[in-house]
PDB file of N, CA and C in Angstrom:
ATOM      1  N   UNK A   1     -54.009  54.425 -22.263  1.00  0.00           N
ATOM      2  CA  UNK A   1     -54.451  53.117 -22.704  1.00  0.00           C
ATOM      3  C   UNK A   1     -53.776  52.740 -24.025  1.00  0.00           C
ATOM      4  N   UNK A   2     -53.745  53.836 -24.791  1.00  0.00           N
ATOM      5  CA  UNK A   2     -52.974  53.432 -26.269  1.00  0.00           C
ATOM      6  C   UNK A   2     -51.819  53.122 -25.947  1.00  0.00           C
ATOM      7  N   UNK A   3     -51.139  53.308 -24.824  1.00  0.00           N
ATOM      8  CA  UNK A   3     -49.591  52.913 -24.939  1.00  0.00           C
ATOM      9  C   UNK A   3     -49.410  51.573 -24.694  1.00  0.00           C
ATOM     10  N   UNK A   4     -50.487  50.833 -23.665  1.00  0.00           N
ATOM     11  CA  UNK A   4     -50.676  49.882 -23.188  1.00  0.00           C
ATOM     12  C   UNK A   4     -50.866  48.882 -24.735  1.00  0.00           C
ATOM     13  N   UNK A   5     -51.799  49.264 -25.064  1.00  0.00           N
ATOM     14  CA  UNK A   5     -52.048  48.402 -26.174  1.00  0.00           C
ATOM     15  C   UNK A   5     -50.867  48.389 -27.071  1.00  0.00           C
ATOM     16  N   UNK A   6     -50.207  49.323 -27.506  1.00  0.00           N
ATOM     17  CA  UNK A   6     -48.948  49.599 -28.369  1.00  0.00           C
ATOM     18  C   UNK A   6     -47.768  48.241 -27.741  1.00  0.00           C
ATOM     19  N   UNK A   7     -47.596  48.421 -26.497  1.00  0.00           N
ATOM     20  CA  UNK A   7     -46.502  47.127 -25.627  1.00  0.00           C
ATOM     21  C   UNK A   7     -47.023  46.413 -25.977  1.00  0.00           C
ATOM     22  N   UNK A   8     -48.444  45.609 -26.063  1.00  0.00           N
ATOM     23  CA  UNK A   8     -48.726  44.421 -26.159  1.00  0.00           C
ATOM     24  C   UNK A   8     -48.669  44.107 -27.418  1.00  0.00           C
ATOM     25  N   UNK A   9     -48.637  44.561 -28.323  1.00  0.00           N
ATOM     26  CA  UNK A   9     -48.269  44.202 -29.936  1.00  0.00           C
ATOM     27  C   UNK A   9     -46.896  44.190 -30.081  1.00  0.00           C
ATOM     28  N   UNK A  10     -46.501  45.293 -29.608  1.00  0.00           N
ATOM     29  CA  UNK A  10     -44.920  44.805 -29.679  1.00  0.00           C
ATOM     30  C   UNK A  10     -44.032  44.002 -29.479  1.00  0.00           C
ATOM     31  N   UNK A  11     -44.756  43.428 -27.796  1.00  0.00           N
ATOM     32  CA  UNK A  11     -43.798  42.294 -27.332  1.00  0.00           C
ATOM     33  C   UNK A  11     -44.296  41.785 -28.009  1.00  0.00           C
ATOM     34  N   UNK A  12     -45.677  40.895 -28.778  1.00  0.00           N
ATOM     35  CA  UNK A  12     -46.169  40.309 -29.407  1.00  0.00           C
ATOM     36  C   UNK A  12     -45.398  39.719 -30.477  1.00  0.00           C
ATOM     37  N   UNK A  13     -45.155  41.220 -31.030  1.00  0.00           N
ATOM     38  CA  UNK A  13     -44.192  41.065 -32.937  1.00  0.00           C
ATOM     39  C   UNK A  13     -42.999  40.315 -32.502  1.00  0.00           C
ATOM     40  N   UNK A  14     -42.669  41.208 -31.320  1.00  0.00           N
ATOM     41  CA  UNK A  14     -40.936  40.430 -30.595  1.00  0.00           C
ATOM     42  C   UNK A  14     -41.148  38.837 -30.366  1.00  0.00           C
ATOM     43  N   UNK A  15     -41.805  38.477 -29.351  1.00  0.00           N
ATOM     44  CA  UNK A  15     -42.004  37.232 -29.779  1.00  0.00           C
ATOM     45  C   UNK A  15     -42.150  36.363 -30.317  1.00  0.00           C
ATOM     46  N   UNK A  16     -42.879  36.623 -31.250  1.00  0.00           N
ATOM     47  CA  UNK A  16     -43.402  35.806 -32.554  1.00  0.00           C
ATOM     48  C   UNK A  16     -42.286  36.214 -33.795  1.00  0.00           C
ATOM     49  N   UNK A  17     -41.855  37.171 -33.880  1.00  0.00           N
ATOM     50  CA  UNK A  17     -40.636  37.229 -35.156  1.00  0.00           C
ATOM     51  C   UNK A  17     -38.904  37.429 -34.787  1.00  0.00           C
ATOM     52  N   UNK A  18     -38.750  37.773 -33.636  1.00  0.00           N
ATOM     53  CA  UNK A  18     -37.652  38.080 -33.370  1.00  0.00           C
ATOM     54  C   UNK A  18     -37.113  37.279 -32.472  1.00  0.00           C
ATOM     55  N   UNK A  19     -37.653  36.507 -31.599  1.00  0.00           N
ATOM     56  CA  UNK A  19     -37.133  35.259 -30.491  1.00  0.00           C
ATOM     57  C   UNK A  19     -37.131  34.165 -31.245  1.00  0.00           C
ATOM     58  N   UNK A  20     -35.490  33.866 -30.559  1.00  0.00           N
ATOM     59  CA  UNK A  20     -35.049  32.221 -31.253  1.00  0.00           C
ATOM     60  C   UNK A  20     -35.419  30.944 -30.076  1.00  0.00           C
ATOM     61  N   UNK A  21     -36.399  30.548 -30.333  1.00  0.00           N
ATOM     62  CA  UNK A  21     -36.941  29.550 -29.399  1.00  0.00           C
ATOM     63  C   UNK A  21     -36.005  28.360 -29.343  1.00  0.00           C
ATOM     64  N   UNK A  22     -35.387  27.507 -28.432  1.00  0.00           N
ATOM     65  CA  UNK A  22     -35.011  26.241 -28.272  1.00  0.00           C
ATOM     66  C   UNK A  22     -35.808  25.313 -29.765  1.00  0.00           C
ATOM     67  N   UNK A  23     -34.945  24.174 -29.531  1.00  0.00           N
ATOM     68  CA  UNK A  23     -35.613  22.972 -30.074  1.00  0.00           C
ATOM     69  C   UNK A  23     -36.025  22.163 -29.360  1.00  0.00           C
ATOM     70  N   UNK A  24     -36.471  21.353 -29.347  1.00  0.00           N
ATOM     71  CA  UNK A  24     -36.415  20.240 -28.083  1.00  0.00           C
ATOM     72  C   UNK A  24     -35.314  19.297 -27.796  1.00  0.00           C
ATOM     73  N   UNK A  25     -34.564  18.872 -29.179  1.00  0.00           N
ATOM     74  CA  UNK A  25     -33.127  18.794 -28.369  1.00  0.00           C
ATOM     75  C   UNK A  25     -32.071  19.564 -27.851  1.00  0.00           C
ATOM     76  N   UNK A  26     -32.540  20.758 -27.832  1.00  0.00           N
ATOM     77  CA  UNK A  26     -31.483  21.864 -27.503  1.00  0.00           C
ATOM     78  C   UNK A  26     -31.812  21.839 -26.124  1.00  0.00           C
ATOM     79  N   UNK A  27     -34.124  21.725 -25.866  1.00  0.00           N
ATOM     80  CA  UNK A  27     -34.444  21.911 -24.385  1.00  0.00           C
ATOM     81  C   UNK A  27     -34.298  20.538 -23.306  1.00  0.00           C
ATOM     82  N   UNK A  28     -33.588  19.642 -23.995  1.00  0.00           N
ATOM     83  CA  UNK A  28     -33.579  18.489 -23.410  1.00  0.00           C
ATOM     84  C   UNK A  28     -32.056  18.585 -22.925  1.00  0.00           C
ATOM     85  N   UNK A  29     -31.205  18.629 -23.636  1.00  0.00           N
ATOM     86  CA  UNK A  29     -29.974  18.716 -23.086  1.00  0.00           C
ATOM     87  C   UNK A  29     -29.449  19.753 -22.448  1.00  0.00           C
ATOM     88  N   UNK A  30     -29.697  21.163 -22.259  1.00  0.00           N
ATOM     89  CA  UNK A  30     -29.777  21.785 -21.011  1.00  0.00           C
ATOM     90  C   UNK A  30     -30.182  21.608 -20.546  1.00  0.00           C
ATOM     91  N   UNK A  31     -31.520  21.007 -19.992  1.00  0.00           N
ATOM     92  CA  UNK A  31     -32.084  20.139 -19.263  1.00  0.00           C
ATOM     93  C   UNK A  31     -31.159  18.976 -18.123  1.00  0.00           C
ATOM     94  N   UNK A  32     -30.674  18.226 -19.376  1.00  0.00           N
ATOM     95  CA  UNK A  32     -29.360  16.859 -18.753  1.00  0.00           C
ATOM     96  C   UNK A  32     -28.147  17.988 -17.723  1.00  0.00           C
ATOM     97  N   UNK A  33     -27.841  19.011 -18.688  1.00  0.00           N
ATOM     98  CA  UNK A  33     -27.099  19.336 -18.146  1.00  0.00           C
ATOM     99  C   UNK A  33     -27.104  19.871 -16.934  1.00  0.00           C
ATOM    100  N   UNK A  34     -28.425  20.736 -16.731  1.00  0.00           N
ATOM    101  CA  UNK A  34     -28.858  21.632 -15.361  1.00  0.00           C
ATOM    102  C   UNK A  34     -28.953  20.191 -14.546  1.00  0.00           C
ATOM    103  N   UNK A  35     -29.537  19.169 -14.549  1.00  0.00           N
ATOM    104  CA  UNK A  35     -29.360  17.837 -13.636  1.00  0.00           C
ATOM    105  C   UNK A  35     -28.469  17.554 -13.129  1.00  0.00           C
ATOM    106  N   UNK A  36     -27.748  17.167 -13.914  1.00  0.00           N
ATOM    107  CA  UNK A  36     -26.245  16.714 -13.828  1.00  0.00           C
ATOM    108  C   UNK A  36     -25.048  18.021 -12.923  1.00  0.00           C
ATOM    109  N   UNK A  37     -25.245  18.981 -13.305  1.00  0.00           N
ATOM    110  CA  UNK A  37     -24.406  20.033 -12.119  1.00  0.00           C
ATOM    111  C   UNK A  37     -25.462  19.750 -11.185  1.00  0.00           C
ATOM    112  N   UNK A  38     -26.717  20.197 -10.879  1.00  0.00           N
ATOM    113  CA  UNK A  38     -27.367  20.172  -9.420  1.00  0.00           C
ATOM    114  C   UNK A  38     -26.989  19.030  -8.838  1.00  0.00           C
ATOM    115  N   UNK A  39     -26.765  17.542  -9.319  1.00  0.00           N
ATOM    116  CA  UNK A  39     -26.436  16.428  -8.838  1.00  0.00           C
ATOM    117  C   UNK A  39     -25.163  16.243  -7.992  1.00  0.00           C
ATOM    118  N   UNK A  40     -23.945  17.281  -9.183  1.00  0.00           N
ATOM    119  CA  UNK A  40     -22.560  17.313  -8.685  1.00  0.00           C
ATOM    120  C   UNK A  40     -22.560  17.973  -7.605  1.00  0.00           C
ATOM    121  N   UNK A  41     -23.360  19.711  -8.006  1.00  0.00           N
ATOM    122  CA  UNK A  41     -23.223  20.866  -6.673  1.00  0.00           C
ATOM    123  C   UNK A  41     -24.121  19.461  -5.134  1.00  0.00           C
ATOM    124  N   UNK A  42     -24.745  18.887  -5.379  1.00  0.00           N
ATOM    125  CA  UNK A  42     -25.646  18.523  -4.160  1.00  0.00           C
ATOM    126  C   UNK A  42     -24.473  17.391  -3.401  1.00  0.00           C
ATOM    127  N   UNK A  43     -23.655  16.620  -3.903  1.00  0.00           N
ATOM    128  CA  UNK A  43     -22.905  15.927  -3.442  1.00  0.00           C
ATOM    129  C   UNK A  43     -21.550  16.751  -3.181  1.00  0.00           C
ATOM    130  N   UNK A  44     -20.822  17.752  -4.053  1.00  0.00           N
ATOM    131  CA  UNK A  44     -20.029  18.440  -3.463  1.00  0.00           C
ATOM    132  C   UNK A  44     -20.197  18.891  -1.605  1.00  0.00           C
ATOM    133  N   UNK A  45     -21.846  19.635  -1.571  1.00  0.00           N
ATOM    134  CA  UNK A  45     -22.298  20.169  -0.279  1.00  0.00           C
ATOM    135  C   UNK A  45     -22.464  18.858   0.746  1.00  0.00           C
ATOM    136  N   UNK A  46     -22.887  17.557   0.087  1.00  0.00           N
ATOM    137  CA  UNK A  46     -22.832  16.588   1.251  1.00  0.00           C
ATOM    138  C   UNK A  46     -21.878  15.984   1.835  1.00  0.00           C
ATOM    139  N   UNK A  47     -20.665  16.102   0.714  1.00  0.00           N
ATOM    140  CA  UNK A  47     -19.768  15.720   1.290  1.00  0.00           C
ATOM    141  C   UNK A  47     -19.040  16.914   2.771  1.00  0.00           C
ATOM    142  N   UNK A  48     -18.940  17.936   1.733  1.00  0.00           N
ATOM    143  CA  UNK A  48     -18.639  19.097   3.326  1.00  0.00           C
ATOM    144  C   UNK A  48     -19.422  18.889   4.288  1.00  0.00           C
ATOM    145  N   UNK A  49     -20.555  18.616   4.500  1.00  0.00           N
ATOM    146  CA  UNK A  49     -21.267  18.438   5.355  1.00  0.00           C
ATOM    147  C   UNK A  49     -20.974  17.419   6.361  1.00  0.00           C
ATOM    148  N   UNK A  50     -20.741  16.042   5.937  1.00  0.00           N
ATOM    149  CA  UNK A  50     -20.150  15.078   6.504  1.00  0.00           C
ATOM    150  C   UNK A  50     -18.359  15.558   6.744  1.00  0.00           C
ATOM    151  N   UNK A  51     -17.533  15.870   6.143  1.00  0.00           N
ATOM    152  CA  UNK A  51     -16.594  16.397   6.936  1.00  0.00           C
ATOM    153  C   UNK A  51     -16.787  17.251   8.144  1.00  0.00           C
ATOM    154  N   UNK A  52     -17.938  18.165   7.848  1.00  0.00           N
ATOM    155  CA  UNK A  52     -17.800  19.009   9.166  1.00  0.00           C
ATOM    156  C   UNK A  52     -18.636  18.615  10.058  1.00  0.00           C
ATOM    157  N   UNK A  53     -19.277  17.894  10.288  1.00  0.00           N
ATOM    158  CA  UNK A  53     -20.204  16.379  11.273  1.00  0.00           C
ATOM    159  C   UNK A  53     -18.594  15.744  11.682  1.00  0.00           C
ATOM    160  N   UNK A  54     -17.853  15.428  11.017  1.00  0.00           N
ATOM    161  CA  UNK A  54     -16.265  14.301  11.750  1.00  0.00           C
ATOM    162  C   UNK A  54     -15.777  15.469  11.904  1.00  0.00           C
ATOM    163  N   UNK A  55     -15.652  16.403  11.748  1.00  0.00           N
ATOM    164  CA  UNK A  55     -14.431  17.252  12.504  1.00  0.00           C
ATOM    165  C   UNK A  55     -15.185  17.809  13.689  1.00  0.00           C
ATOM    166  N   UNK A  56     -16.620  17.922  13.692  1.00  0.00           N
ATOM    167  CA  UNK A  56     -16.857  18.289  15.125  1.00  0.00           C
ATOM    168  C   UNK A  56     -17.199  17.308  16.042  1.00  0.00           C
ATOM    169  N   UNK A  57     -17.581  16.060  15.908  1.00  0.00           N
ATOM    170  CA  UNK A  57     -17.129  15.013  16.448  1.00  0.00           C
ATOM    171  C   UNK A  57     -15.960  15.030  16.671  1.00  0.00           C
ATOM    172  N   UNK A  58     -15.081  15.387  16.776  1.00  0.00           N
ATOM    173  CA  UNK A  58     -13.352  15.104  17.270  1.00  0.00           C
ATOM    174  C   UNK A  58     -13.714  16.200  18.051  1.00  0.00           C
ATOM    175  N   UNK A  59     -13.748  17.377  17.845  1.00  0.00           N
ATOM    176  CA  UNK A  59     -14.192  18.212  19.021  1.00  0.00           C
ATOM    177  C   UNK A  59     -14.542  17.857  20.006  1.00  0.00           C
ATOM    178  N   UNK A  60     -15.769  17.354  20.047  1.00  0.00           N
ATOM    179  CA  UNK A  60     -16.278  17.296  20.868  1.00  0.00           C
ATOM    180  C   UNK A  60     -15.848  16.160  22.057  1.00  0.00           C
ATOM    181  N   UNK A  61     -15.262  15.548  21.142  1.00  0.00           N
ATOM    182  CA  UNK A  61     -14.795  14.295  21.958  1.00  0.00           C
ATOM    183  C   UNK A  61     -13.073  14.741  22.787  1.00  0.00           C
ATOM    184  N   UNK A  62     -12.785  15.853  22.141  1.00  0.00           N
ATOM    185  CA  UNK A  62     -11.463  16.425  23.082  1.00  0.00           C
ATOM    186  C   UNK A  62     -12.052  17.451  24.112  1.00  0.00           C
ATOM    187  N   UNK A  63     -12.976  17.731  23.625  1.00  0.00           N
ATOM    188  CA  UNK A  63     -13.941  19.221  25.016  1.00  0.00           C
ATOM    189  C   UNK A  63     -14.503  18.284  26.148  1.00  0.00           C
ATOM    190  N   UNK A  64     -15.277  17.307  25.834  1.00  0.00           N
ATOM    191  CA  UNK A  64     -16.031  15.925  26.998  1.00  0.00           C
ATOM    192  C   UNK A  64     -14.906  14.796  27.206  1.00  0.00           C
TER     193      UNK A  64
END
């Protein structure tokens, strides 16, 4: 049990004296930024997506 209690003060001290917390403009603009790639990555994938919808449409239309 004492060891238990010993971790919880520790991470405690760690937290409270040794972690460099964001600001809120620091947590806002990684924020913009994590948006802004998920936005790019989500249209990168739709566009492949719609290419490979027209290329198997041509397929299909040379197999029927």
């Amino acid at each position: 049990m004492n060891k238990v209690i010993n971790y919880v003060k520790e991470s405690y001290t760690e937290l409270v004296h040794k972690v460099t917390w964001p600001t809120y403009k620091e947590l806002t603009n990684s924020a913009v930024v994590v948006l802004v790639a998920s936005l790019i990555i989500a249209l990168v994938v739709w566009l492949m997506d719609l290419g490979f919808e027209n290329i198997m449409k041509i397929i299909y239309k040379q197999i029927i």
